[in-house]
PDB file of N, CA and C in Angstrom:
ATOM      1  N   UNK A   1       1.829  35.321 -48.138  1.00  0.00           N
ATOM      2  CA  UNK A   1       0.658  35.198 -47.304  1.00  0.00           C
ATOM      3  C   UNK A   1      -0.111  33.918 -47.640  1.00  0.00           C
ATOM      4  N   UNK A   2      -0.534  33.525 -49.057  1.00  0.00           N
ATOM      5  CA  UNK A   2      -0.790  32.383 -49.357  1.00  0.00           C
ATOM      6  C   UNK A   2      -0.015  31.043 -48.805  1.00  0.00           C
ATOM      7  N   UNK A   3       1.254  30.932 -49.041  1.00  0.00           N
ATOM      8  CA  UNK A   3       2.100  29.950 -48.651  1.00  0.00           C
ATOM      9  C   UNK A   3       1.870  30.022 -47.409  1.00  0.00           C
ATOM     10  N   UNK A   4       1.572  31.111 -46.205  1.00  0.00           N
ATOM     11  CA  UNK A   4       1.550  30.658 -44.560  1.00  0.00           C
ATOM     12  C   UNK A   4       0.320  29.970 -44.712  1.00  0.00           C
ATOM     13  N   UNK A   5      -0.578  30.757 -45.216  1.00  0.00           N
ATOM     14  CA  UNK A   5      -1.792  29.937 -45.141  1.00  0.00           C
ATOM     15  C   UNK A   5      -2.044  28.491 -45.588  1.00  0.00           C
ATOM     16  N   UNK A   6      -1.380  28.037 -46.486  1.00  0.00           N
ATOM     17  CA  UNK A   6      -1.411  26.737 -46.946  1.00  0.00           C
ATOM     18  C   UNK A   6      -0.903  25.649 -46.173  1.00  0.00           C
ATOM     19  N   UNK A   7       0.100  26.207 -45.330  1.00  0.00           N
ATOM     20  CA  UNK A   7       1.253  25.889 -44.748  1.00  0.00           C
ATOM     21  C   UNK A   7       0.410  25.714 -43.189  1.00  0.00           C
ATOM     22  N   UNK A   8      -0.702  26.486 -42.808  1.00  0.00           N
ATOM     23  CA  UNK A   8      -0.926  26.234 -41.512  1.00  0.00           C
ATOM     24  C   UNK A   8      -2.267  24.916 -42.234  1.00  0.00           C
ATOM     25  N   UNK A   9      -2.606  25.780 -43.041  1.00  0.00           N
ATOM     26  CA  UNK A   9      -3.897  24.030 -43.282  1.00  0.00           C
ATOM     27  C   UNK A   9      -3.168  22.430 -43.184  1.00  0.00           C
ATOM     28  N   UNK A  10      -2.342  22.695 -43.868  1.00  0.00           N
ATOM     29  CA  UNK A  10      -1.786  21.701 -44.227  1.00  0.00           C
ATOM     30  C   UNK A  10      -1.083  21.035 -42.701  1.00  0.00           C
ATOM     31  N   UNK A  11      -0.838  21.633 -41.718  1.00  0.00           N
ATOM     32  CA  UNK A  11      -0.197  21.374 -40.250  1.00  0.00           C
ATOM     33  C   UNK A  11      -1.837  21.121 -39.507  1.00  0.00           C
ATOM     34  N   UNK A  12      -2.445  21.989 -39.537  1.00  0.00           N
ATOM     35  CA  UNK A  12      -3.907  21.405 -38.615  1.00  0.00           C
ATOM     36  C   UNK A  12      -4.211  19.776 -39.729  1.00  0.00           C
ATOM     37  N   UNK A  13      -4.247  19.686 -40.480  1.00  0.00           N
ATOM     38  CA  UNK A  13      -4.527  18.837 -41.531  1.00  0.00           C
ATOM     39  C   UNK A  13      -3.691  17.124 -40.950  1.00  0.00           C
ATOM     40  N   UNK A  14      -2.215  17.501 -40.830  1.00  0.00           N
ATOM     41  CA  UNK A  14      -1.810  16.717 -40.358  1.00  0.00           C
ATOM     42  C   UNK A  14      -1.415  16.250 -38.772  1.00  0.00           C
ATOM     43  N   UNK A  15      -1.878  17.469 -38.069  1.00  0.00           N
ATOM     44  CA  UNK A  15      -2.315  16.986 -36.596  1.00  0.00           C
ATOM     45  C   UNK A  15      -3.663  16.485 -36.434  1.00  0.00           C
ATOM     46  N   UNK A  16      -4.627  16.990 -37.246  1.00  0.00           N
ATOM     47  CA  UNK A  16      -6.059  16.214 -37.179  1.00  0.00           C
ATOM     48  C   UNK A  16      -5.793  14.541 -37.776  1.00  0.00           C
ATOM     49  N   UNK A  17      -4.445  14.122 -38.594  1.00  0.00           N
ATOM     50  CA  UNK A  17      -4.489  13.021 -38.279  1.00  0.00           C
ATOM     51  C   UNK A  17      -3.964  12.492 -37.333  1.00  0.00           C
ATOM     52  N   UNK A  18      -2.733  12.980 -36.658  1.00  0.00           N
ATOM     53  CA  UNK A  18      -2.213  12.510 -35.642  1.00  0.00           C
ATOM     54  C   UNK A  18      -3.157  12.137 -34.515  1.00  0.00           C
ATOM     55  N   UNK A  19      -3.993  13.650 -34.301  1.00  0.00           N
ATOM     56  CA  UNK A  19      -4.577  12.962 -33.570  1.00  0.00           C
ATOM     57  C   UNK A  19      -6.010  11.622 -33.769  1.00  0.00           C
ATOM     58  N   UNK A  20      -6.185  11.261 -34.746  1.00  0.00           N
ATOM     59  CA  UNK A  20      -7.301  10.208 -34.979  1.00  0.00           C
ATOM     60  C   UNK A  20      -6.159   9.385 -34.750  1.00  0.00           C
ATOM     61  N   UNK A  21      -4.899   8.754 -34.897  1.00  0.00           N
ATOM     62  CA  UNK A  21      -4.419   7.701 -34.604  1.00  0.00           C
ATOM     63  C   UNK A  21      -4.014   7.940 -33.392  1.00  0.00           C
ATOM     64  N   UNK A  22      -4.073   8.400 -32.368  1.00  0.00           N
ATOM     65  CA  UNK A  22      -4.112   8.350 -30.801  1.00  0.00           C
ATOM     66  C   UNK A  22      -5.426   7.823 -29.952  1.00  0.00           C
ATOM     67  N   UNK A  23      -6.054   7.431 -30.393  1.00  0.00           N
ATOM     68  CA  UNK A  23      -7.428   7.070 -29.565  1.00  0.00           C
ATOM     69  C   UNK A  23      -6.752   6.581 -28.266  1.00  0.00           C
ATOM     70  N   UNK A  24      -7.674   7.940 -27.087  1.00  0.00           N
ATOM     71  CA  UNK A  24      -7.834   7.513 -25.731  1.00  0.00           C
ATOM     72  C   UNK A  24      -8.968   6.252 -25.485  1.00  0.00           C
ATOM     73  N   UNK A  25      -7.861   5.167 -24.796  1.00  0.00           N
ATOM     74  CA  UNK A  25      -9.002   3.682 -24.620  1.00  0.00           C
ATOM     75  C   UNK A  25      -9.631   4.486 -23.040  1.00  0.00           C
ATOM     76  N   UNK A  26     -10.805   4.405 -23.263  1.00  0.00           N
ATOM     77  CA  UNK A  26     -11.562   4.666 -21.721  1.00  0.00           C
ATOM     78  C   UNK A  26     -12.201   3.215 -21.371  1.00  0.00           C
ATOM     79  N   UNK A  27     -11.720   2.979 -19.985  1.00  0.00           N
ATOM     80  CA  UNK A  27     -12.104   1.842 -19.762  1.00  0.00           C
ATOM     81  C   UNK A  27     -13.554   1.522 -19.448  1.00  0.00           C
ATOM     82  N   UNK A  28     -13.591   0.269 -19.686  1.00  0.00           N
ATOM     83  CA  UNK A  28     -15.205  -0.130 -19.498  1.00  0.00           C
ATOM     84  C   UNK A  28     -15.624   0.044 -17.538  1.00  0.00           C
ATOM     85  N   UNK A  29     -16.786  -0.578 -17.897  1.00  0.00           N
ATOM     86  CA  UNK A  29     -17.389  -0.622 -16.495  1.00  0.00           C
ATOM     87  C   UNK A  29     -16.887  -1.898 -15.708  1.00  0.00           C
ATOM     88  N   UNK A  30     -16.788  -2.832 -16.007  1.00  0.00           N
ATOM     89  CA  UNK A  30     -16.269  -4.655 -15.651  1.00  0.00           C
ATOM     90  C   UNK A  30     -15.041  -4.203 -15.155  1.00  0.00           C
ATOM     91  N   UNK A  31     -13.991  -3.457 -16.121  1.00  0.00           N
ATOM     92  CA  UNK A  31     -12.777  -3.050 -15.915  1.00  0.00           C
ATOM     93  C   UNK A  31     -12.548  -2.671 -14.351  1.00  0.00           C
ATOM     94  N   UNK A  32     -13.224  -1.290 -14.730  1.00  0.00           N
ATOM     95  CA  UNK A  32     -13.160  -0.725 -13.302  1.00  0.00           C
ATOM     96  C   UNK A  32     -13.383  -1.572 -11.854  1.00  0.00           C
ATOM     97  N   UNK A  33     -14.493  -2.074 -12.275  1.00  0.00           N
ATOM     98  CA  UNK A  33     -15.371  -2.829 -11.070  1.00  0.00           C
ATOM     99  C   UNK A  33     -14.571  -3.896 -10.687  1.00  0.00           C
ATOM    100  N   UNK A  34     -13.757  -4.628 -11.847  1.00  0.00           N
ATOM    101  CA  UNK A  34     -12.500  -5.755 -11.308  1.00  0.00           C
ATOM    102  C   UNK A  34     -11.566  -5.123 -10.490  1.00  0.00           C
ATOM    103  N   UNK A  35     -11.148  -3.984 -10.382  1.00  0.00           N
ATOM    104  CA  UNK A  35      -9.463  -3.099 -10.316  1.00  0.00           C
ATOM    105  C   UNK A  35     -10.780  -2.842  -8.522  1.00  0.00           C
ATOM    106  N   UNK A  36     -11.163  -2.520  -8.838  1.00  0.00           N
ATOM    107  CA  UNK A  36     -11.949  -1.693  -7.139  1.00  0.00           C
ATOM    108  C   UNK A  36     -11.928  -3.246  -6.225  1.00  0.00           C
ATOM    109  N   UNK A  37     -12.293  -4.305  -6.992  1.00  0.00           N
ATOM    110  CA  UNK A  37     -12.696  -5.272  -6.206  1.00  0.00           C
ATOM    111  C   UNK A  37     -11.612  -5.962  -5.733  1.00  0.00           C
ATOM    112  N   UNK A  38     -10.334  -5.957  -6.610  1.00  0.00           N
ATOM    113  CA  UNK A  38      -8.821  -6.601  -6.141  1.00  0.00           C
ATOM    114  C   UNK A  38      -8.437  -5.454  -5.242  1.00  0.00           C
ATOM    115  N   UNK A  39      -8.834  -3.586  -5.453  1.00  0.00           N
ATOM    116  CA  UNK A  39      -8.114  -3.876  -4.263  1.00  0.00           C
ATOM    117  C   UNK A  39      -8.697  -3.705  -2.781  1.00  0.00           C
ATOM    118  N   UNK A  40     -10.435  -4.156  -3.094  1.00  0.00           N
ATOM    119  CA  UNK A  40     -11.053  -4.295  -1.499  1.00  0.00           C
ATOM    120  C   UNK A  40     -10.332  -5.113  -1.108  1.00  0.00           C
ATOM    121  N   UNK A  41      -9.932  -6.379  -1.706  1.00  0.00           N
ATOM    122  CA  UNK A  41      -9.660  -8.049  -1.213  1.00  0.00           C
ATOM    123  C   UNK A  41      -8.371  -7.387  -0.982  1.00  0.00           C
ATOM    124  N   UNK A  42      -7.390  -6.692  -1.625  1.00  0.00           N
ATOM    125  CA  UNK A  42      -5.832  -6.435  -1.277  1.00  0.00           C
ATOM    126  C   UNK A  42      -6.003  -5.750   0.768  1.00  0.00           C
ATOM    127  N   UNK A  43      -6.984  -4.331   0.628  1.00  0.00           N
ATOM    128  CA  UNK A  43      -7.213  -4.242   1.852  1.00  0.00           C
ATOM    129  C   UNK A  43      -7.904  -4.805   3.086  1.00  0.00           C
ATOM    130  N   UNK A  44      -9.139  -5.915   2.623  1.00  0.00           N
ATOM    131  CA  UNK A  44      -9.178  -6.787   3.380  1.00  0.00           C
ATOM    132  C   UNK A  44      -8.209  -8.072   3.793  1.00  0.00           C
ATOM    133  N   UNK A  45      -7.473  -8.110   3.256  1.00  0.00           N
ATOM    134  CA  UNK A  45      -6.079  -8.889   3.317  1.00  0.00           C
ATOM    135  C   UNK A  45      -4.852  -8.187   4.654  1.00  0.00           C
ATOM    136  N   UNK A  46      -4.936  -7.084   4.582  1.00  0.00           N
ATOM    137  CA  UNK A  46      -4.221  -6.601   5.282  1.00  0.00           C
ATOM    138  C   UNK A  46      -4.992  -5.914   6.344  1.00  0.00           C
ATOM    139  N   UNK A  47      -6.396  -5.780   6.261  1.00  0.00           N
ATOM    140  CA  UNK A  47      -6.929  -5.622   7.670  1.00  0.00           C
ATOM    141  C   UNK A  47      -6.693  -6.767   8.465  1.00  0.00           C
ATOM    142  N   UNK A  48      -7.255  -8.054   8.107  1.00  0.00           N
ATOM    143  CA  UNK A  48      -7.194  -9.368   8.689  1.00  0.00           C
ATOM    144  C   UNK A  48      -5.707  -8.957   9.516  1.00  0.00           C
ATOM    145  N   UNK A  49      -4.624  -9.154   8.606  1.00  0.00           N
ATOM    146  CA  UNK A  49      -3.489  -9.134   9.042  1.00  0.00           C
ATOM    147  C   UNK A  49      -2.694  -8.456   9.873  1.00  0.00           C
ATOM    148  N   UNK A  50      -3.183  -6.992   9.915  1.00  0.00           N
ATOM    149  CA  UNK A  50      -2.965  -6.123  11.037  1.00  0.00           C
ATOM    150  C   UNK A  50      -3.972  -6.565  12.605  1.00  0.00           C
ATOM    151  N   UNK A  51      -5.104  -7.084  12.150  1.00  0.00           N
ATOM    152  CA  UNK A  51      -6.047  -7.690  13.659  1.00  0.00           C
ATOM    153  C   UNK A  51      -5.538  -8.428  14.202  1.00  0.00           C
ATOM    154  N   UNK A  52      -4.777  -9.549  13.263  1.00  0.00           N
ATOM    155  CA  UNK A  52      -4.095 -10.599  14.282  1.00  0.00           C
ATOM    156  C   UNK A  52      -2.762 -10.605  14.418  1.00  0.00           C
ATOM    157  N   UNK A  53      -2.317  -9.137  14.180  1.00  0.00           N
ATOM    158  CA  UNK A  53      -0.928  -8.934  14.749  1.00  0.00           C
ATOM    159  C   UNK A  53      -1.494  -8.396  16.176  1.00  0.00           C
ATOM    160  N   UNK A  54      -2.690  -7.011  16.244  1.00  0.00           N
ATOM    161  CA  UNK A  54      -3.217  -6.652  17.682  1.00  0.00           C
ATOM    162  C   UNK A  54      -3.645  -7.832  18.687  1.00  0.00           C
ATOM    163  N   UNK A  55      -4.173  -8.695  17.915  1.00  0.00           N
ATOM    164  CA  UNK A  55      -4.922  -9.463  18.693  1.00  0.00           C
ATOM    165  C   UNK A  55      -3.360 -10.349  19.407  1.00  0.00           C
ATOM    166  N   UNK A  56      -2.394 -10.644  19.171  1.00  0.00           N
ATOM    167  CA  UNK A  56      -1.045 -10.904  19.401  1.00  0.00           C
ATOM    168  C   UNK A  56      -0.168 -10.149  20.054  1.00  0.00           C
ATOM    169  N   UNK A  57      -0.127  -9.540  20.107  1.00  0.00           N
ATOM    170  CA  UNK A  57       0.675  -8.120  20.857  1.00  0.00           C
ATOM    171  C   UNK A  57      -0.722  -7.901  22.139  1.00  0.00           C
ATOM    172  N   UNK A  58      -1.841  -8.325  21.868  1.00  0.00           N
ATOM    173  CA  UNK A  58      -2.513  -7.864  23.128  1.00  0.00           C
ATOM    174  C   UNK A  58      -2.449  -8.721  24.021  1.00  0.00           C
ATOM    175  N   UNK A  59      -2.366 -10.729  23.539  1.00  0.00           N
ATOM    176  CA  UNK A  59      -2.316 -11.566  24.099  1.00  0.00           C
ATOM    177  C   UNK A  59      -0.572 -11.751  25.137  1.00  0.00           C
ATOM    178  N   UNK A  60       0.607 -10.663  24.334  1.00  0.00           N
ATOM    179  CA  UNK A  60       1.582 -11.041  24.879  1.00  0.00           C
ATOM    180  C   UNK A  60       1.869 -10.162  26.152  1.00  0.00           C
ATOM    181  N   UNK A  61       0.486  -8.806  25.905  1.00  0.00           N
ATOM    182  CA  UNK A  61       0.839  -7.811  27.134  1.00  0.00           C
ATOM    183  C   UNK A  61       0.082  -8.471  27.914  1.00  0.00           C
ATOM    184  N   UNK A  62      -1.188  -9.507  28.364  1.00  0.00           N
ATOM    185  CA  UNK A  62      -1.594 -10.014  28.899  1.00  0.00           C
ATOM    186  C   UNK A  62      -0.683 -11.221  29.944  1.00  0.00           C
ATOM    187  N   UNK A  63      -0.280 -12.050  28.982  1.00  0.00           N
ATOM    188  CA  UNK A  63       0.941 -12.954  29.486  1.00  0.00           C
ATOM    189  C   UNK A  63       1.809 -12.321  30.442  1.00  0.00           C
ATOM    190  N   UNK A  64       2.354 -11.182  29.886  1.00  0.00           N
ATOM    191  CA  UNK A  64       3.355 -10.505  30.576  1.00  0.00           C
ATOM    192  C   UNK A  64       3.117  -9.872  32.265  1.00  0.00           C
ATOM    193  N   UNK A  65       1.653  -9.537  31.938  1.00  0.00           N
ATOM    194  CA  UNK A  65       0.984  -8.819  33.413  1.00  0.00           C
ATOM    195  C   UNK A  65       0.693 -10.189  34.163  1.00  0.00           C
ATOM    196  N   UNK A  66       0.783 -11.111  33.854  1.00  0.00           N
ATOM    197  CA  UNK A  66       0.226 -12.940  34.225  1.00  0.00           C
ATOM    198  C   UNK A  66       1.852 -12.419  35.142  1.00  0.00           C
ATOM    199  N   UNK A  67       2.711 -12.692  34.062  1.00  0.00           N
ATOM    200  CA  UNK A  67       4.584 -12.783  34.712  1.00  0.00           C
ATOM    201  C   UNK A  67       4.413 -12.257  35.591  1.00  0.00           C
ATOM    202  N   UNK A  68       4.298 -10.689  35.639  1.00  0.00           N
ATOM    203  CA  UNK A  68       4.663  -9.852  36.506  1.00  0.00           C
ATOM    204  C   UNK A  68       3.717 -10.196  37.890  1.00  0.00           C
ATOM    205  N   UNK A  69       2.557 -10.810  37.901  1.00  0.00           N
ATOM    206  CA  UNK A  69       1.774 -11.060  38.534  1.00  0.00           C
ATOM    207  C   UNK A  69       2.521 -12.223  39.725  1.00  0.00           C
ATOM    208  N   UNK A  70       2.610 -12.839  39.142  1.00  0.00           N
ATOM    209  CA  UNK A  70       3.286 -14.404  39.251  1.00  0.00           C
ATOM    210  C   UNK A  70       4.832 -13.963  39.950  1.00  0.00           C
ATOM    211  N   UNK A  71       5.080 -12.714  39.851  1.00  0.00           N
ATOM    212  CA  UNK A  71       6.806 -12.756  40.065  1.00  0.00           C
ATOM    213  C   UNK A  71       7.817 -13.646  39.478  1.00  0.00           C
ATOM    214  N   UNK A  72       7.519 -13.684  38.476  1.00  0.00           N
ATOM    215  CA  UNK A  72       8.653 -14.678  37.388  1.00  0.00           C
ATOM    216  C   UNK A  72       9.640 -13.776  36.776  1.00  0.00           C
ATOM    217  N   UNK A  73       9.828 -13.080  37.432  1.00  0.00           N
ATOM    218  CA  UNK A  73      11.189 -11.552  36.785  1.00  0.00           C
ATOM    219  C   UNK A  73      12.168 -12.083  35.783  1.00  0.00           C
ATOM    220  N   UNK A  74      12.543 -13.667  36.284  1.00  0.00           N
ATOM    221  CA  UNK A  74      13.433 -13.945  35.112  1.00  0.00           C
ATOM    222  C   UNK A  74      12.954 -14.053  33.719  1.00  0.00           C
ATOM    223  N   UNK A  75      11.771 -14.640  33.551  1.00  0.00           N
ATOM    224  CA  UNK A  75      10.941 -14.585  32.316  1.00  0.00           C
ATOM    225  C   UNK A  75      10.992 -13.030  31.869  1.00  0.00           C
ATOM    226  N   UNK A  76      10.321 -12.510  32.925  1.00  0.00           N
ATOM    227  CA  UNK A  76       9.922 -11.242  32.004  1.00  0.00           C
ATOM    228  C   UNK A  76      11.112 -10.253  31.822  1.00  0.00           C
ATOM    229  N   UNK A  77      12.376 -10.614  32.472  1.00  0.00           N
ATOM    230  CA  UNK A  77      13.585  -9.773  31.876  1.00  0.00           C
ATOM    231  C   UNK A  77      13.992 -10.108  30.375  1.00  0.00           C
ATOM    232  N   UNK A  78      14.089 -11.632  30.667  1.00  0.00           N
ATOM    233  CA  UNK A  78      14.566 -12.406  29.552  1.00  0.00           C
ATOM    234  C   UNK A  78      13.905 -11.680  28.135  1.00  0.00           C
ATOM    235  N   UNK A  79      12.345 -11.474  28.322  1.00  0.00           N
ATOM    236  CA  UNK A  79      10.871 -11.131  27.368  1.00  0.00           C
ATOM    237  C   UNK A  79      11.504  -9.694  26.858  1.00  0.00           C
ATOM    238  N   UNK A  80      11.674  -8.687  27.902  1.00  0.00           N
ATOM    239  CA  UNK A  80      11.541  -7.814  27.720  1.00  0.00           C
ATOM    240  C   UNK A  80      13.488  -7.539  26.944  1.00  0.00           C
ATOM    241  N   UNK A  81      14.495  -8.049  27.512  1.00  0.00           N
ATOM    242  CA  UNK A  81      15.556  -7.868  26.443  1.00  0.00           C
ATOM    243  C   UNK A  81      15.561  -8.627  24.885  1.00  0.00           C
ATOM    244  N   UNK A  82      15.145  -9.429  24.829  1.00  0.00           N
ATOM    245  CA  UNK A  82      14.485  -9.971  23.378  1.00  0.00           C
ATOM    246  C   UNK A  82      13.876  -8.785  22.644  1.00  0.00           C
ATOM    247  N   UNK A  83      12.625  -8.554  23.513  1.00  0.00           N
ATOM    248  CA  UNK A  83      11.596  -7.261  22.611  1.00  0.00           C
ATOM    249  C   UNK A  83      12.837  -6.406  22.233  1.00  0.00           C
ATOM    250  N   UNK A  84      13.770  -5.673  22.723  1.00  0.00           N
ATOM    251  CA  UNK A  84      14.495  -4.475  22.649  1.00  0.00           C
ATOM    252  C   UNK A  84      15.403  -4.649  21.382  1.00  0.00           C
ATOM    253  N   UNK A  85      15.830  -6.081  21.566  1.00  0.00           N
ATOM    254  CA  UNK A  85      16.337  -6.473  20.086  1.00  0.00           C
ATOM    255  C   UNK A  85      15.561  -6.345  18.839  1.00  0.00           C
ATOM    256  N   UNK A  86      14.252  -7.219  19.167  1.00  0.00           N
ATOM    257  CA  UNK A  86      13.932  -7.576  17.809  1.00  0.00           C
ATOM    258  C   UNK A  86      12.595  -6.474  17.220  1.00  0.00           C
ATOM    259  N   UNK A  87      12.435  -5.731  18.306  1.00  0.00           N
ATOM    260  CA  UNK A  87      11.523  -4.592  17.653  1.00  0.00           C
ATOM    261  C   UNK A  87      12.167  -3.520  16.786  1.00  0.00           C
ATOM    262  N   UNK A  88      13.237  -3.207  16.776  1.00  0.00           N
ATOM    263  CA  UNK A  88      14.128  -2.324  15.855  1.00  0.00           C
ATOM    264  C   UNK A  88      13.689  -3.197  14.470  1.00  0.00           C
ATOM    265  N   UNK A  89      13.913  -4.684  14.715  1.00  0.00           N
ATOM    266  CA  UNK A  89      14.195  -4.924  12.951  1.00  0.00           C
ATOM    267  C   UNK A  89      12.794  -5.382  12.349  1.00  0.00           C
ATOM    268  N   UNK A  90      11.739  -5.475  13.048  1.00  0.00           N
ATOM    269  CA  UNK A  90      10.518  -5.651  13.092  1.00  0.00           C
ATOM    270  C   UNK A  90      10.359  -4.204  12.731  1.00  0.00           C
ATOM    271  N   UNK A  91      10.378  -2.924  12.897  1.00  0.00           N
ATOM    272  CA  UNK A  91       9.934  -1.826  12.448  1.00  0.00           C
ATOM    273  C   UNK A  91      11.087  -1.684  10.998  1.00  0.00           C
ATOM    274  N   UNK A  92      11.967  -2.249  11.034  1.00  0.00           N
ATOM    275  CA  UNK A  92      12.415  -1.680   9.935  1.00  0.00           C
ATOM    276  C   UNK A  92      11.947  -2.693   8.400  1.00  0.00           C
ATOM    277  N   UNK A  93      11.504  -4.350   9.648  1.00  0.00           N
ATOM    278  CA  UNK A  93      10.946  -5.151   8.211  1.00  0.00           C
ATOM    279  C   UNK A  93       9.849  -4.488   7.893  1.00  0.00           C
ATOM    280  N   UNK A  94       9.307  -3.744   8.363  1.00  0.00           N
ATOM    281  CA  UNK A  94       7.616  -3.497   8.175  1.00  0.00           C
ATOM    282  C   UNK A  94       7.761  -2.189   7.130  1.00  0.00           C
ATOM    283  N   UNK A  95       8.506  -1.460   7.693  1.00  0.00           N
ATOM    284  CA  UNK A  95       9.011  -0.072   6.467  1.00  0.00           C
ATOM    285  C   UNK A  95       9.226  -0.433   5.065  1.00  0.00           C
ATOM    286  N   UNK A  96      10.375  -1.670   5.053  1.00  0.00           N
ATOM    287  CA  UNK A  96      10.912  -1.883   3.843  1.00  0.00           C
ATOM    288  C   UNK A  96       9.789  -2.729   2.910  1.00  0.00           C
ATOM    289  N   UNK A  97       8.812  -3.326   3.671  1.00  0.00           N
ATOM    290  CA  UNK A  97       7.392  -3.852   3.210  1.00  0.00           C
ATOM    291  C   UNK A  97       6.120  -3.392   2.219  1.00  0.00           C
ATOM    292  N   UNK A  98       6.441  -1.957   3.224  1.00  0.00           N
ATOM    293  CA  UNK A  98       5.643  -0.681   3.241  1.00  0.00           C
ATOM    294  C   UNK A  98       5.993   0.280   1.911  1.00  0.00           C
ATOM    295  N   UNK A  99       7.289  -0.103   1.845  1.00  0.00           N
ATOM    296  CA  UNK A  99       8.116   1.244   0.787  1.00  0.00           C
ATOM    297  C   UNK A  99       7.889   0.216  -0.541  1.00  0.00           C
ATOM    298  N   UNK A 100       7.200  -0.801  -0.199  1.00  0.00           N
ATOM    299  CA  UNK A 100       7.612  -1.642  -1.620  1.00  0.00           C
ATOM    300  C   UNK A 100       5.835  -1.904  -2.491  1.00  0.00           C
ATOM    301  N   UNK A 101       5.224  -1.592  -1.537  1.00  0.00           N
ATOM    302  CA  UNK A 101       3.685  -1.344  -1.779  1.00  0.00           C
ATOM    303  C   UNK A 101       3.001   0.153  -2.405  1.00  0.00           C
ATOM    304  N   UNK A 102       2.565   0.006  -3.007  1.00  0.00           N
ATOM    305  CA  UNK A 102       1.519   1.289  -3.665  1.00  0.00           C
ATOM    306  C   UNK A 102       0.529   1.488  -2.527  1.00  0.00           C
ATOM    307  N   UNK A 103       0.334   1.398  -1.638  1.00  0.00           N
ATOM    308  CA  UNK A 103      -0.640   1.859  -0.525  1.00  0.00           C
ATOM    309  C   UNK A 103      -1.145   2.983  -0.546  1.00  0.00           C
ATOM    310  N   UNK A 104      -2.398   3.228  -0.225  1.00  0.00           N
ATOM    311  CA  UNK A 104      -3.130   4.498   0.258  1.00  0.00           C
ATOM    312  C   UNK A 104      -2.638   4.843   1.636  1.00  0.00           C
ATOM    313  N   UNK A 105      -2.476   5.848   1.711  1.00  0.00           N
ATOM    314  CA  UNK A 105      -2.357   6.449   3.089  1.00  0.00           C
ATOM    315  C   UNK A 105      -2.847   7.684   3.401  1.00  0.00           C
ATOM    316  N   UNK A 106      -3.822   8.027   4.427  1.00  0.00           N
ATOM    317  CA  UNK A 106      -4.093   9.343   5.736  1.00  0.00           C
ATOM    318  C   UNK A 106      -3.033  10.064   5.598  1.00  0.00           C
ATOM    319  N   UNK A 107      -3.138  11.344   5.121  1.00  0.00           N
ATOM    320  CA  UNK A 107      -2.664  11.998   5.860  1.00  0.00           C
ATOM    321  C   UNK A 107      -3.268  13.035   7.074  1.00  0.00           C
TER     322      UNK A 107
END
C-alpha cells in the first residue's frame, strides 16, 4: 500500500513537471490584429477580383445584345461556340484555385 502510494506521488510529481515544460504560447494582441488584417486585405483582394470579373461578363452580355441587335449572327455564333469551349475549363481552373486555398465559405 505504501509502495502504490509512493509510486502515484512520484507519477503526479513527474507529470507536474512535464507539464511546466509544455507552456501554452497564447498569442499577443499585435499578433492577432496582424493575422485579422492579412486576411481582410486577402478578402479584399478577391472581392476586387470577383467585381471585375462581373463587371466583365456584364460588359460581354451587353456587347452580345449590341450583336444580336445589329444582326451580326456570325459574330455571335462564332462568341457563343468559343463560350461552350472555354467555360468548362474556366470552371474547372477556378475549382482547382479554390481547392488550393484555405477559404471561408457559407454554408
Amino acid at each position: 500500500m505504501k509502495e502504490s502510494k509512493e509510486w502515484t506521488e512520484q507519477f503526479k510529481s513527474e507529470l507536474n513537471k512535464l507539464e511546466d515544460m509544455q507552456e501554452v504560447e497564447v498569442p499577443e494582441q499585435y499578433q492577432l490584429m496582424n493575422v485579422l488584417q492579412e486576411y481582410k486585405a486577402r478578402r479584399q483582394k478577391t472581392f476586387k477580383r470577383e467585381i471585375a470579373a462581373f463587371l466583365l461578363t456584364a460588359i460581354l452580355v451587353l456587347a452580345m445584345l449590341v450583336l444580336i441587335s445589329l444582326k451580326v449572327t456570325t459574330a455571335f455564333l462564332w462568341i457563343q461556340g468559343l463560350a461552350l469551349f472555354f467555360i468548362p475549363v474556366i470552371f474547372l481552373a477556378e475549382k482547382k484555385r479554390r481547392s488550393k486555398q484555405d477559404e471561408v465559405t457559407k454554408l
